[in-house]
C-alpha atoms as a PDB file:
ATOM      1  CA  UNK A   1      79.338 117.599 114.848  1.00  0.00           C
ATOM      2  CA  UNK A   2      82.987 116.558 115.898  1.00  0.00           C
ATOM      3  CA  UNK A   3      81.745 113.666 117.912  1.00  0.00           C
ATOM      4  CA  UNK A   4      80.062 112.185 114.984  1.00  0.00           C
ATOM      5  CA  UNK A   5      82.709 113.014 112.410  1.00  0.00           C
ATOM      6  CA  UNK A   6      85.269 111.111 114.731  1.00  0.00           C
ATOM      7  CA  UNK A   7      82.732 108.420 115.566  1.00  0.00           C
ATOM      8  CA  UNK A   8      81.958 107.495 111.931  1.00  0.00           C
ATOM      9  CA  UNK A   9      85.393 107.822 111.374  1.00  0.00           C
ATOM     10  CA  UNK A  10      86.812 105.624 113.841  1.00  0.00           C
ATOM     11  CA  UNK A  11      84.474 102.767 112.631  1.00  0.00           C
ATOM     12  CA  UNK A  12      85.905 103.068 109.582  1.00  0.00           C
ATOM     13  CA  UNK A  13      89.023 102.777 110.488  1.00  0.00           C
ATOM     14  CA  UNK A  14      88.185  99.713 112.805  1.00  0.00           C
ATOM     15  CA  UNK A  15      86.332  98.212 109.854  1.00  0.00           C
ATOM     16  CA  UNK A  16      89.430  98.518 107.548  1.00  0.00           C
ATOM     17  CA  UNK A  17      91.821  96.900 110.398  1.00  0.00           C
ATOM     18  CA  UNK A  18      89.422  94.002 110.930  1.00  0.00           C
ATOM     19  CA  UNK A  19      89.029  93.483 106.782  1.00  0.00           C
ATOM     20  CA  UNK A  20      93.178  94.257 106.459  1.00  0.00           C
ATOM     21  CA  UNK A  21      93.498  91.105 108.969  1.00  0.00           C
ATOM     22  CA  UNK A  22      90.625  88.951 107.726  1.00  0.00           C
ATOM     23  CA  UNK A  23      92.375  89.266 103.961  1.00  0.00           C
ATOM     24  CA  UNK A  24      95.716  87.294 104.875  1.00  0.00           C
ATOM     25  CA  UNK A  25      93.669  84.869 106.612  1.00  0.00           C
ATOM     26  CA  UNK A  26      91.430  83.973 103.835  1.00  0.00           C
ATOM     27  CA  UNK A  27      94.509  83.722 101.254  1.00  0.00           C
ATOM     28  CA  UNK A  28      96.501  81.250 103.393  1.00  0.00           C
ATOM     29  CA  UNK A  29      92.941  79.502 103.908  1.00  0.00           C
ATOM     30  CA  UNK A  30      92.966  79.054 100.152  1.00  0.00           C
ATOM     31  CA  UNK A  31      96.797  78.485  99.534  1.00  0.00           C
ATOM     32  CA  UNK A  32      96.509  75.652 102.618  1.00  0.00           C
ATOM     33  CA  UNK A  33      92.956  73.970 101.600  1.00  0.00           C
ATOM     34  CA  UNK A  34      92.536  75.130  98.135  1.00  0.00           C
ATOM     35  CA  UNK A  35      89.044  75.924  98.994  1.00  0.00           C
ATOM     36  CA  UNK A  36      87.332  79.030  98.383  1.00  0.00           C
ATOM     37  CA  UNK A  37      86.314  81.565 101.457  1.00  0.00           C
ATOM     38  CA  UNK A  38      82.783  82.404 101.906  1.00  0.00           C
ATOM     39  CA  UNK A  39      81.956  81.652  98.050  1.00  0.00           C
ATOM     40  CA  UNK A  40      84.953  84.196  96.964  1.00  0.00           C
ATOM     41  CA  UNK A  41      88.198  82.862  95.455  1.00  0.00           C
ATOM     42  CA  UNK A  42      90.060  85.421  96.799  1.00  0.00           C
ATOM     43  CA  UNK A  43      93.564  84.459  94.636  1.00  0.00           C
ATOM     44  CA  UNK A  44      91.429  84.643  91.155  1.00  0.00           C
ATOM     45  CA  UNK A  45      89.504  88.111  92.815  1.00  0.00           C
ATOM     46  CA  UNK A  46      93.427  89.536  93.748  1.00  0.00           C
ATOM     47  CA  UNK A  47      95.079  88.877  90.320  1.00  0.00           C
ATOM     48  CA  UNK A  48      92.363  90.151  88.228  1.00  0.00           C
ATOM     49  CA  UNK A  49      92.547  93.202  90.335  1.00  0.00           C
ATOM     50  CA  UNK A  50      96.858  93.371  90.042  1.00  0.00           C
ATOM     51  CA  UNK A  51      96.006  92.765  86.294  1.00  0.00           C
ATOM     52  CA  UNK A  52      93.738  95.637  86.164  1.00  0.00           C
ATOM     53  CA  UNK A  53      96.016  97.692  87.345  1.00  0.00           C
ATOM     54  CA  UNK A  54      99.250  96.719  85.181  1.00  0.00           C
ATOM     55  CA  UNK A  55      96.508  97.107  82.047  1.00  0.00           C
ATOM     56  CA  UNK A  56      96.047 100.516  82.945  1.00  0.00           C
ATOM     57  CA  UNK A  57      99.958 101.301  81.942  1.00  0.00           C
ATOM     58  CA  UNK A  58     101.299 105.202  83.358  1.00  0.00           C
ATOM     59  CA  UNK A  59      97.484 105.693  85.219  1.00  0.00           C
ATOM     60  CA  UNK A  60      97.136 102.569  86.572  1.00  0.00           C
ATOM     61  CA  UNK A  61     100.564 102.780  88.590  1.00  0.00           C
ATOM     62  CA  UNK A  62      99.352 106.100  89.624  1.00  0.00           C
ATOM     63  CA  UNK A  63      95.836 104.678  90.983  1.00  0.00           C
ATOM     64  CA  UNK A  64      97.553 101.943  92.741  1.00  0.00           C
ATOM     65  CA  UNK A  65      99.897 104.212  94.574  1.00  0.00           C
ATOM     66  CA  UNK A  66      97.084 106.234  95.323  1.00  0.00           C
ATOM     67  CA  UNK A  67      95.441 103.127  96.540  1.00  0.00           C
ATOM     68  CA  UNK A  68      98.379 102.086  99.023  1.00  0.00           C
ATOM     69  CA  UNK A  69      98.318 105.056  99.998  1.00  0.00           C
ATOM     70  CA  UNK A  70      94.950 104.718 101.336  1.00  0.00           C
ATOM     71  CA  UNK A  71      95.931 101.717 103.416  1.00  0.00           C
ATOM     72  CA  UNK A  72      99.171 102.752 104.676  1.00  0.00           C
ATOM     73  CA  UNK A  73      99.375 104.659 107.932  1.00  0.00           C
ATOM     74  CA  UNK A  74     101.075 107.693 108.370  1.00  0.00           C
END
């Protein structure tokens, strides 16, 4: 049962690296062509998340540091 927890979890993890380096890609693809990436404008998708949060006041700060907190390694 190990092996598969820390095969499933190791995909995961690879799958967040390759998406974490795909994502700065795609928004200097749009900030250098002005075209969108795979359908997706990725700078309209990124500011109505950041706007989400700041909405949210007190709780939203908290669910974005709980968010980082996801991505950051420790």
């Amino acid at each position: 049962m190990e092996k598969v927890t820390n095969y499933v979890t190791g995909f995961f993890e690879g799958l967040m690296a390759v998406m974490m380096s795909i994502l700065p890609l795609t928004v200097l693809w749009y900030v250098l062509t002005g075209g969108d990436v795979w359908g997706m404008d990725i700078i309209a998708n990124l500011t109505v998340l950041i706007n989400d949060f700041a909405a949210g006041g007190f709780t939203g700060l908290i669910v974005l540091m709980l968010v980082v907190g996801l991505f950051v390694k420790k």
